[in-house]
N, C-alpha and C. Protein backbone atom coordinates (compact mmCIF):
# COMPACT_ATOMS: atom_id res chain seq x y z
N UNK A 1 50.13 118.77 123.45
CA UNK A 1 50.03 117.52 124.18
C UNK A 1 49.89 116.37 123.18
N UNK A 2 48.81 115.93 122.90
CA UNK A 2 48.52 114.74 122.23
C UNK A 2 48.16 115.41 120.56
N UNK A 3 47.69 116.44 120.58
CA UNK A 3 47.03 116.90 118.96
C UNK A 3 45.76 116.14 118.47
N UNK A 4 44.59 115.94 119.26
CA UNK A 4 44.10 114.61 118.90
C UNK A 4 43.55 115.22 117.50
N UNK A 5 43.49 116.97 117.24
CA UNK A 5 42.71 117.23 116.45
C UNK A 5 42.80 116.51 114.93
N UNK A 6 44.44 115.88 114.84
CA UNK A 6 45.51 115.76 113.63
C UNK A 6 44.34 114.40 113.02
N UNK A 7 44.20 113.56 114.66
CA UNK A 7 44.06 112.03 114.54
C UNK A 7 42.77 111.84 113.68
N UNK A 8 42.37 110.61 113.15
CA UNK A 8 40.98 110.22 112.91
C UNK A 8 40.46 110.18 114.06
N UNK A 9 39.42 109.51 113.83
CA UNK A 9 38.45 109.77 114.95
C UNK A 9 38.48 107.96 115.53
N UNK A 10 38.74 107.10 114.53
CA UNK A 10 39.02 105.64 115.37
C UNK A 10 40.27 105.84 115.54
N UNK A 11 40.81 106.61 115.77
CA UNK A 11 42.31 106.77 116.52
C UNK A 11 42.11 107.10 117.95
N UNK A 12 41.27 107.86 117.90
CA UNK A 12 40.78 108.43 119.28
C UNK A 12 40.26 107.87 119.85
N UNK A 13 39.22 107.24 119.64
CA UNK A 13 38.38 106.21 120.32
C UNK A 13 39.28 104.98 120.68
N UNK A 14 40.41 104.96 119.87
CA UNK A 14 41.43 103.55 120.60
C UNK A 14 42.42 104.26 121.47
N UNK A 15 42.42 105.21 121.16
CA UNK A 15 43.36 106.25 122.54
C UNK A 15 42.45 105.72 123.73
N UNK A 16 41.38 106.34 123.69
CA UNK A 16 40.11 106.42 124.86
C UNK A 16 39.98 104.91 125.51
N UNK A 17 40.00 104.06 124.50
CA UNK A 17 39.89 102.65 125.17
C UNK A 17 41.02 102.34 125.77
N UNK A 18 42.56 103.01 125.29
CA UNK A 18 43.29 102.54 125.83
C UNK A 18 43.39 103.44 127.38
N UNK A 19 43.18 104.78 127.18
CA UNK A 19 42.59 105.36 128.75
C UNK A 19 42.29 104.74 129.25
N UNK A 20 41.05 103.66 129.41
CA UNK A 20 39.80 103.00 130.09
C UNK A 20 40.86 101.83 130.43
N UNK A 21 41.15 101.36 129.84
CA UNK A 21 41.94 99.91 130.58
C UNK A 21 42.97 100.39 131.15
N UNK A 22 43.74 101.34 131.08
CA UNK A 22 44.59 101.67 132.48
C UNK A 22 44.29 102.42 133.59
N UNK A 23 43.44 102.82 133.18
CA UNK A 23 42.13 103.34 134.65
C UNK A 23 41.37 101.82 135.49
N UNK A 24 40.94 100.92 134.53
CA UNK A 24 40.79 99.70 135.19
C UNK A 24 41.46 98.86 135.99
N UNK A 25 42.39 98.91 135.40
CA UNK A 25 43.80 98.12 136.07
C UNK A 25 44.21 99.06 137.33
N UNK A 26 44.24 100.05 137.47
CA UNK A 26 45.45 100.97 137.97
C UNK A 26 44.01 101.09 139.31
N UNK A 27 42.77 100.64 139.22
CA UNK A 27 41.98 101.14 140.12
C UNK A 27 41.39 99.60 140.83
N UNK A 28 41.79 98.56 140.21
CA UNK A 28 41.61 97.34 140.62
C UNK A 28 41.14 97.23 142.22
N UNK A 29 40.88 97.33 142.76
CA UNK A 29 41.00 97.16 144.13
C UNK A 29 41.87 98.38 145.01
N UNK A 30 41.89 98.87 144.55
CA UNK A 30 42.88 99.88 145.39
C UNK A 30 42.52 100.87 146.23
N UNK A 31 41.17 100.75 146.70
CA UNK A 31 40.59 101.47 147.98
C UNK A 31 40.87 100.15 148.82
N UNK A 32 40.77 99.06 148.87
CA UNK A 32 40.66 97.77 149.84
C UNK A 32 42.31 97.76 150.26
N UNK A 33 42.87 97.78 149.26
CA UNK A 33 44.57 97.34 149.32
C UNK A 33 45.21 98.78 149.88
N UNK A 34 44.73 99.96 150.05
CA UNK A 34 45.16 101.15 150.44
C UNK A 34 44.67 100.53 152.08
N UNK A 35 43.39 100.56 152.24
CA UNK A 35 43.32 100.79 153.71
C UNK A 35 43.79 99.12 154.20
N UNK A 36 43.75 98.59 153.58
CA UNK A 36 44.22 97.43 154.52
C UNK A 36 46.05 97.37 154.63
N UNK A 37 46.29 98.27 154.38
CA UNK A 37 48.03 98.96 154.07
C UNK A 37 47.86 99.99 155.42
N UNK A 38 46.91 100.86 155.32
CA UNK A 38 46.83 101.95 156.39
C UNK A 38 46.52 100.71 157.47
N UNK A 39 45.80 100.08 157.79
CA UNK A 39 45.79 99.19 159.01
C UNK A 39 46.62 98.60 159.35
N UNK A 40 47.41 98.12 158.31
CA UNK A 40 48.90 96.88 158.88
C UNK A 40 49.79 97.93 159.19
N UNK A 41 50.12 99.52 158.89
CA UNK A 41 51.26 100.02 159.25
C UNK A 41 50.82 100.46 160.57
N UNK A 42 49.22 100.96 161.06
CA UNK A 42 48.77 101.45 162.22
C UNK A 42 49.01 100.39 163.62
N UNK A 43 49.01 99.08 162.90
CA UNK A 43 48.86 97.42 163.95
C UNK A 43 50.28 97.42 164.80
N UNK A 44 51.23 97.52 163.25
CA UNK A 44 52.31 96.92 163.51
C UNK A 44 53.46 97.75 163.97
N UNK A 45 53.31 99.17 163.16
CA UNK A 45 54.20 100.23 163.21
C UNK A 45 55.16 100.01 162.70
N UNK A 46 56.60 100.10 163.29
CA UNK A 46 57.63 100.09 162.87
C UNK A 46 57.94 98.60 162.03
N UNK A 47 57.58 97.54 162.56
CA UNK A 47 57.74 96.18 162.03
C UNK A 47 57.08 96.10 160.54
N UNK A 48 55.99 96.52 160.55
CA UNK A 48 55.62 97.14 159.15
C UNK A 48 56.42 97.97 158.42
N UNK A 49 57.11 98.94 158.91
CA UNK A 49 57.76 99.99 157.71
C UNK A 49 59.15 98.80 157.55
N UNK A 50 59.42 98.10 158.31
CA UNK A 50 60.33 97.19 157.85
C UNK A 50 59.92 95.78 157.20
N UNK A 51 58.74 95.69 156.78
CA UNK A 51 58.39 94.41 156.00
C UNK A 51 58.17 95.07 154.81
N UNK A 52 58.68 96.37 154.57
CA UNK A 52 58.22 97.32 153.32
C UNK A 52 56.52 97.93 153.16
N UNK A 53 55.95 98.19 154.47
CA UNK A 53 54.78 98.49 154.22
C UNK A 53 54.54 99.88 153.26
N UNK A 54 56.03 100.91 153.72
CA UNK A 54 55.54 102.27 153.00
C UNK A 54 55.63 102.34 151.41
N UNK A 55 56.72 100.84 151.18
CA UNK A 55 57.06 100.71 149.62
C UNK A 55 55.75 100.46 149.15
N UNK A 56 54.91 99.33 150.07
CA UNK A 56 53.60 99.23 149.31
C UNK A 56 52.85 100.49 149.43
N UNK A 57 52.92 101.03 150.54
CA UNK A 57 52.23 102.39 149.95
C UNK A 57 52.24 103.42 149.12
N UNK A 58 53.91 103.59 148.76
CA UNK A 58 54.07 104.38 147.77
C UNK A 58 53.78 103.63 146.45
N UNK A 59 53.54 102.44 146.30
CA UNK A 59 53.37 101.89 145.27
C UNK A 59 51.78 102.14 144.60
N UNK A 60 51.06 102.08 145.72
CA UNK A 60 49.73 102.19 145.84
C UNK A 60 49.27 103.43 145.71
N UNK A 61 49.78 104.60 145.77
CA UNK A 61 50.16 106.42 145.66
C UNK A 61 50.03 106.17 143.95
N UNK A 62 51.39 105.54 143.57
CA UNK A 62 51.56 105.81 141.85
C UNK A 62 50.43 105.21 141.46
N UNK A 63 49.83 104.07 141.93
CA UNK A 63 48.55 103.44 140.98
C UNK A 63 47.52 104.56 141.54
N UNK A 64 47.16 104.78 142.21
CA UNK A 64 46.71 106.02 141.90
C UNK A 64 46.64 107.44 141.44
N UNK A 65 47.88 107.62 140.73
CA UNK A 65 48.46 108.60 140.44
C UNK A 65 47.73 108.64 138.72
N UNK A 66 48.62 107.24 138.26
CA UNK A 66 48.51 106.03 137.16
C UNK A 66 46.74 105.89 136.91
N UNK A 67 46.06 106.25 137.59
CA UNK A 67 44.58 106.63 137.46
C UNK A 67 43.99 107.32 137.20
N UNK A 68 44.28 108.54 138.07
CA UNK A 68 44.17 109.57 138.23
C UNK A 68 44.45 110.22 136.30
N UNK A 69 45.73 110.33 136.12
CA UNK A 69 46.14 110.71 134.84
C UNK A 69 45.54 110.22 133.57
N UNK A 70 45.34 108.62 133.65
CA UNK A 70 44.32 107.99 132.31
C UNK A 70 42.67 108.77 132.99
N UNK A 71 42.05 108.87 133.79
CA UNK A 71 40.90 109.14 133.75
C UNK A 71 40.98 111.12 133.09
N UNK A 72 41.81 111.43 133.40
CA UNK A 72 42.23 112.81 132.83
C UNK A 72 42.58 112.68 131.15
N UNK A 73 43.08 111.81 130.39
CA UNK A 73 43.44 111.46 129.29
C UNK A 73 42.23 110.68 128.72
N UNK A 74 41.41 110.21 129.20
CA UNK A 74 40.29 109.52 128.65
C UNK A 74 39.12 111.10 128.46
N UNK A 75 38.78 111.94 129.42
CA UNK A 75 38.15 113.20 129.54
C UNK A 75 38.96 113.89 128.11
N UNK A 76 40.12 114.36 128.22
CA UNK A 76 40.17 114.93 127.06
C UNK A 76 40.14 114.18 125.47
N UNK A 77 39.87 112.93 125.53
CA UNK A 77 39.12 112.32 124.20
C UNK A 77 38.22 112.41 123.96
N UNK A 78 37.42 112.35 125.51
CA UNK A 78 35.65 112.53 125.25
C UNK A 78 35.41 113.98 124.33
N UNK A 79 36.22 114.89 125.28
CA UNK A 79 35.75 116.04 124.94
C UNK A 79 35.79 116.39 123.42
N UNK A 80 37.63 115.74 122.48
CA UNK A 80 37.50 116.43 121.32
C UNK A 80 36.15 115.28 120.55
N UNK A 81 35.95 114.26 121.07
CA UNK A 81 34.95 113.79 120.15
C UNK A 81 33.60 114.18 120.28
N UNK A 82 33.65 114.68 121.34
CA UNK A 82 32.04 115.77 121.58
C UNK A 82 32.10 116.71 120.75
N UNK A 83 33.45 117.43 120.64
CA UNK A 83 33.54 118.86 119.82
C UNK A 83 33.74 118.12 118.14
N UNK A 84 33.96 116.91 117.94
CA UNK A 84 33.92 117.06 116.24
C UNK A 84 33.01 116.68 115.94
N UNK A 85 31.76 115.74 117.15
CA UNK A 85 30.34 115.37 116.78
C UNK A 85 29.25 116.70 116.81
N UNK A 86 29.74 117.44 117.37
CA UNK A 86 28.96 118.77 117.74
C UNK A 86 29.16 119.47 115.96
N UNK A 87 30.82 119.56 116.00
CA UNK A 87 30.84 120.00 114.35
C UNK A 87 30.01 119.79 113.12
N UNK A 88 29.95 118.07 113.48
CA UNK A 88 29.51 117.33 111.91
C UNK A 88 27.94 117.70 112.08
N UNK A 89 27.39 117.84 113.19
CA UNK A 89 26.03 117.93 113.81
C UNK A 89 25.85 119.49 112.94
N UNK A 90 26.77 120.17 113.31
CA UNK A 90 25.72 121.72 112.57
C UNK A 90 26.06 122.17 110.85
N UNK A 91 26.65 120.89 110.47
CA UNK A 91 27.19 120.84 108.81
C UNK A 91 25.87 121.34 108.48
């Protein structure tokens, strides 16, 4: 996947930050903007799937998807930097 073992260790930690800001972004509001999407397609129905309500929903799917995956990519930074602080720890 990534090899972080190869990287320094401020390589990783700017991997990790860069995890964290697309987990921020990608999670912006997007419980409010999901259900207020589930309410306008429930109101309106069909007039909604034709003002593009499902595009916004599928749009709203990938930013969560787009979340989902950096909070998974930020976890496996934590972890190798737990495992090389754990290392230097029993030198």
């Amino acid at each position: 996947m990534l090899r972080l073992r190869r990287y320094p260790v401020i390589a990783v930690l700017v991997i990790a930050g860069a995890f964290t800001v697309i987990l921020a972004y990608a999670t912006l509001n997007l419980f409010q903007t999901s259900m207020a999407n589930i309410r306008f397609l429930r109101a309106f129905g069909w007039v909604a799937v034709m003002e593009g309500g499902l595009v916004q929903l599928a749009e709203i799917m990938l930013c969560a998807i787009a979340a989902m995956l950096s909070y998974i990519g930020f976890k496996i930074c934590e972890s190798e930097l737990v495992y090389r602080y754990r290392a230097w720890q029993d030198r």
